[in-house]
C-alpha atoms as a PDB file:
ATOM      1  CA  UNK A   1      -5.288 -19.794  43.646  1.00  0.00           C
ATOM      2  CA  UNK A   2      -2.101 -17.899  42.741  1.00  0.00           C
ATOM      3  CA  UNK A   3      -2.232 -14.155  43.059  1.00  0.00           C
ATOM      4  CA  UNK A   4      -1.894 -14.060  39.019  1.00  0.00           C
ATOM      5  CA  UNK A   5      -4.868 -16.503  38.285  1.00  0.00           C
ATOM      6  CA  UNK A   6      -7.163 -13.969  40.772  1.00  0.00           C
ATOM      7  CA  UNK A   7      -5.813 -10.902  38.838  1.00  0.00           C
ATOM      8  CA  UNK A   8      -6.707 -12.272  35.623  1.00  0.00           C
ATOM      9  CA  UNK A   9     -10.630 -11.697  36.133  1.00  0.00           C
ATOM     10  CA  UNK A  10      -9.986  -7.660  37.305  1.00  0.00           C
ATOM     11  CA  UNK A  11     -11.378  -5.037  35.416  1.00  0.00           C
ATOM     12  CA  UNK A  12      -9.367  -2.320  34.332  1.00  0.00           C
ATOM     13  CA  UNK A  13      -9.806   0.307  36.992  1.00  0.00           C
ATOM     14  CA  UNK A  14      -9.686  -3.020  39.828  1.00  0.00           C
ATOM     15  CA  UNK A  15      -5.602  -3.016  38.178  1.00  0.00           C
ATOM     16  CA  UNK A  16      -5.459   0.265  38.013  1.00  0.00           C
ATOM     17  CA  UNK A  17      -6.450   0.543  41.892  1.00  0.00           C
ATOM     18  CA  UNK A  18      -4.116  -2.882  42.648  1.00  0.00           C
ATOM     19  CA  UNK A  19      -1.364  -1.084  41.380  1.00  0.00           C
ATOM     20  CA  UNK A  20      -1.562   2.309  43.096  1.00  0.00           C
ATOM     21  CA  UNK A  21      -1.939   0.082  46.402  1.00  0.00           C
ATOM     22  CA  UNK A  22       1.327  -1.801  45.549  1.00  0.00           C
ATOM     23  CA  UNK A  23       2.824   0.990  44.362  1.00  0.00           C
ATOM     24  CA  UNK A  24       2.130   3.227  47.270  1.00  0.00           C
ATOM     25  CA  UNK A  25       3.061  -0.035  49.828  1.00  0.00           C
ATOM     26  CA  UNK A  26      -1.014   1.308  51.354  1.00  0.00           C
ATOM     27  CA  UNK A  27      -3.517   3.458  51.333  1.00  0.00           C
ATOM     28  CA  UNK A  28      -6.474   5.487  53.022  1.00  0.00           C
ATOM     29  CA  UNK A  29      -9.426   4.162  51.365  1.00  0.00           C
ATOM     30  CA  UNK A  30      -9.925   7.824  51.252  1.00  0.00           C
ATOM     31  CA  UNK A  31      -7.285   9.006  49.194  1.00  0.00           C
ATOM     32  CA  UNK A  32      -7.774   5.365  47.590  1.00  0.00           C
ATOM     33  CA  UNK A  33     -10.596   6.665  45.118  1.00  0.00           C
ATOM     34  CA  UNK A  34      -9.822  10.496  44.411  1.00  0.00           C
ATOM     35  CA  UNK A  35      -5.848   9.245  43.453  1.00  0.00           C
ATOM     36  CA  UNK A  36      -8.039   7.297  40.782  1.00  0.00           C
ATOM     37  CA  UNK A  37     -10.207   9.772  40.601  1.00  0.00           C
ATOM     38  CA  UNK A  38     -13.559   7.658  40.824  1.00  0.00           C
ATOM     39  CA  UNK A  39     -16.237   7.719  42.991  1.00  0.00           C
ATOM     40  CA  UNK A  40     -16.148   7.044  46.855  1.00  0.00           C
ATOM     41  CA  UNK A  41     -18.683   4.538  46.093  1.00  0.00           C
ATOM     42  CA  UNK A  42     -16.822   2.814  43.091  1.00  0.00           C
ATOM     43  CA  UNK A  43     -13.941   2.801  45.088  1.00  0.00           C
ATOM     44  CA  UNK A  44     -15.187   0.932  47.762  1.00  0.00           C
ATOM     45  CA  UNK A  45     -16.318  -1.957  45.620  1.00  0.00           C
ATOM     46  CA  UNK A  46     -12.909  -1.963  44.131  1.00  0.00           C
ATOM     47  CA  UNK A  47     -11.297  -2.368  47.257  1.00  0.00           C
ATOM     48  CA  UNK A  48     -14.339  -5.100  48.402  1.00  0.00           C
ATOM     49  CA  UNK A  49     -13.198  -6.675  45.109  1.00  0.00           C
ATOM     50  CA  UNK A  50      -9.459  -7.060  45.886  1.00  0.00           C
ATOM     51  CA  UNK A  51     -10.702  -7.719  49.559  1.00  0.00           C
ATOM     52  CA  UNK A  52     -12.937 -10.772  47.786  1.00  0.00           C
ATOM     53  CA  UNK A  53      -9.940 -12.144  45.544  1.00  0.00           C
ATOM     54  CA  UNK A  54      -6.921 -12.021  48.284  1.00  0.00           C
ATOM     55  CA  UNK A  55      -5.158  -9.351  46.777  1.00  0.00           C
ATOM     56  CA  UNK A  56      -5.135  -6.818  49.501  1.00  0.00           C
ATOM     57  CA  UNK A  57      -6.125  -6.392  53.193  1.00  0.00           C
ATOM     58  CA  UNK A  58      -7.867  -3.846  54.556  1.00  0.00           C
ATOM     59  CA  UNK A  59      -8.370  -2.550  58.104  1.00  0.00           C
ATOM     60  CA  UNK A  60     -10.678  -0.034  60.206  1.00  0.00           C
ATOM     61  CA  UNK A  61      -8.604   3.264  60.471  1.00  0.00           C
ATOM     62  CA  UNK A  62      -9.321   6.674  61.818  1.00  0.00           C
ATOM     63  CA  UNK A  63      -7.955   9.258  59.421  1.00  0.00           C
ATOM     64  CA  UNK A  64      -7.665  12.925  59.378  1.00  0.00           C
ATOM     65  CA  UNK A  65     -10.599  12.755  61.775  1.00  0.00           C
ATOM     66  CA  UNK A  66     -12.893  10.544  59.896  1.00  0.00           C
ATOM     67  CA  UNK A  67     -13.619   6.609  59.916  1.00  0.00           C
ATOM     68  CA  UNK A  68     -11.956   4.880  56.538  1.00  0.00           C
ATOM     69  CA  UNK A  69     -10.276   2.072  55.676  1.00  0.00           C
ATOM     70  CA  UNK A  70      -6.713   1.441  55.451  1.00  0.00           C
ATOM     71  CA  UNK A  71      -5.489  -0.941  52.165  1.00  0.00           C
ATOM     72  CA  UNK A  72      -2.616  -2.658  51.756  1.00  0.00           C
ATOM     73  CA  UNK A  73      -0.824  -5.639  49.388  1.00  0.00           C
ATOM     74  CA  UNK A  74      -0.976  -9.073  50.825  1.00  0.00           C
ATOM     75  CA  UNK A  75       1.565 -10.187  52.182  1.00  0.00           C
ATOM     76  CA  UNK A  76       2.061 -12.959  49.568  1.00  0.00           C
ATOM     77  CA  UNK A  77       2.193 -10.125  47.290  1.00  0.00           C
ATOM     78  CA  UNK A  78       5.168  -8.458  48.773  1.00  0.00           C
ATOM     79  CA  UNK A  79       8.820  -8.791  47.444  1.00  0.00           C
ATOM     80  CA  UNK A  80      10.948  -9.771  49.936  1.00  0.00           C
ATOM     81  CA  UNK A  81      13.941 -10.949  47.383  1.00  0.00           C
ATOM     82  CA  UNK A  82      15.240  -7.207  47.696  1.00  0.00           C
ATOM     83  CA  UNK A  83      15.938  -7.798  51.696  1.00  0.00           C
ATOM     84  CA  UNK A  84      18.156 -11.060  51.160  1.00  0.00           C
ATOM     85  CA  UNK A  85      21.771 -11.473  50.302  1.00  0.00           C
ATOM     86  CA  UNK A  86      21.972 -14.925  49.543  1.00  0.00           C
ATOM     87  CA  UNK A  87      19.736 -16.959  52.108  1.00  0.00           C
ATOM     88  CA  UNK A  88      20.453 -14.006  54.523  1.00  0.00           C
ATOM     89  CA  UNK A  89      18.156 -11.367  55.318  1.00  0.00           C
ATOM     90  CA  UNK A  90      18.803  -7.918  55.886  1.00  0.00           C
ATOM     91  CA  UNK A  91      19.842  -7.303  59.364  1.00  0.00           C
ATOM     92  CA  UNK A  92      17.981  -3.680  59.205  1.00  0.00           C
ATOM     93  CA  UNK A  93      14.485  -6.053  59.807  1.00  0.00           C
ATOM     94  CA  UNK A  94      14.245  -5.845  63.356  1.00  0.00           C
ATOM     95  CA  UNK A  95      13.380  -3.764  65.955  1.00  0.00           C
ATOM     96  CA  UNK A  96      17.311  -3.775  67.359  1.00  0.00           C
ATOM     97  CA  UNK A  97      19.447  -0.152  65.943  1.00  0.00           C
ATOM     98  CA  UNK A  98      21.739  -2.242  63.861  1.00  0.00           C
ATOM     99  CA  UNK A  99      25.896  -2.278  64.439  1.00  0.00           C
ATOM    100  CA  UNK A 100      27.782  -1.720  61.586  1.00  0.00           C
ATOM    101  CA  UNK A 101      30.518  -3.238  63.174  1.00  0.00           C
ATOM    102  CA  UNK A 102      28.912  -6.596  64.064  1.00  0.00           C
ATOM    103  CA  UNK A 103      30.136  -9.854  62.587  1.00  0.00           C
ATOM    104  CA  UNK A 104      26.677 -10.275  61.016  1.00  0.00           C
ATOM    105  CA  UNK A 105      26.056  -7.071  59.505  1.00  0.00           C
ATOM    106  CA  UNK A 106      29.637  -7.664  57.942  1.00  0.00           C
ATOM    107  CA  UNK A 107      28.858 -11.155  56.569  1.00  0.00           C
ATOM    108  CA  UNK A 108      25.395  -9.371  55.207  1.00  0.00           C
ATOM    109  CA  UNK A 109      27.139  -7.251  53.428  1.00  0.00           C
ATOM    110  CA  UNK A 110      29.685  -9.742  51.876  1.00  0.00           C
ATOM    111  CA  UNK A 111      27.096 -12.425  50.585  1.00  0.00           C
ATOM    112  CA  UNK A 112      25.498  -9.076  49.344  1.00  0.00           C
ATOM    113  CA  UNK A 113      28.691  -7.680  47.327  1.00  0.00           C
ATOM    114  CA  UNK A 114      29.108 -11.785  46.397  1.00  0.00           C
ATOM    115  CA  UNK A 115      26.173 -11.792  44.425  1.00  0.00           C
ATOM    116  CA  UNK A 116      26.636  -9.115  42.346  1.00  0.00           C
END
């Protein structure tokens, strides 16, 4: 099932809470439902529901001294187009402080300027 075909059953607020998760890149359950400014308990079966259809994750989180959840877009949901240039990705993915001087930070940068 594509992430569009499980989208098509939400209910309004289950977009409206899909697209403050993209939007925000993740959330604190927490903050989750008073940003939509629901319930706690609506929220959490919005988030079970996006849980249920694929469309986010969510993880066990400590946060500002109290147990929540953490939610976040799939990772099939992410757009990763914005990191390439051409079939290159973006050297600044890494863990490595990034040379500006290196051959392929230059080439990067070319097939970046060559798409435009």
């Amino acid at each position: 099932m594509s992430a569009s075909e499980s989208e098509d059953g939400l209910s309004d607020d289950e977009h409206r809470g899909l697209e403050l998760i993209r939007e925000t890149g993740g959330i604190h359950q927490s903050d989750f439902w008073k940003e939509l400014d629901i319930s706690s308990r609506k929220g959490s079966r919005i988030a079970e529901s996006l849980v249920d259809a694929e469309l986010i994750n969510r993880e066990e989180t400590v946060h500002n001294g109290h147990n929540t959840y953490y939610l976040e877009p799939t990772a099939k949901d992410l757009e990763f187009r914005m990191l390439m240039a051409g079939d290159m990705l973006s050297p600044f993915i890494g863990e490595e402080e990034v040379d500006p001087q290196s051959d392929s930070f230059s080439q990067w940068l070319m097939n970046l300027a060559y798409e435009e």
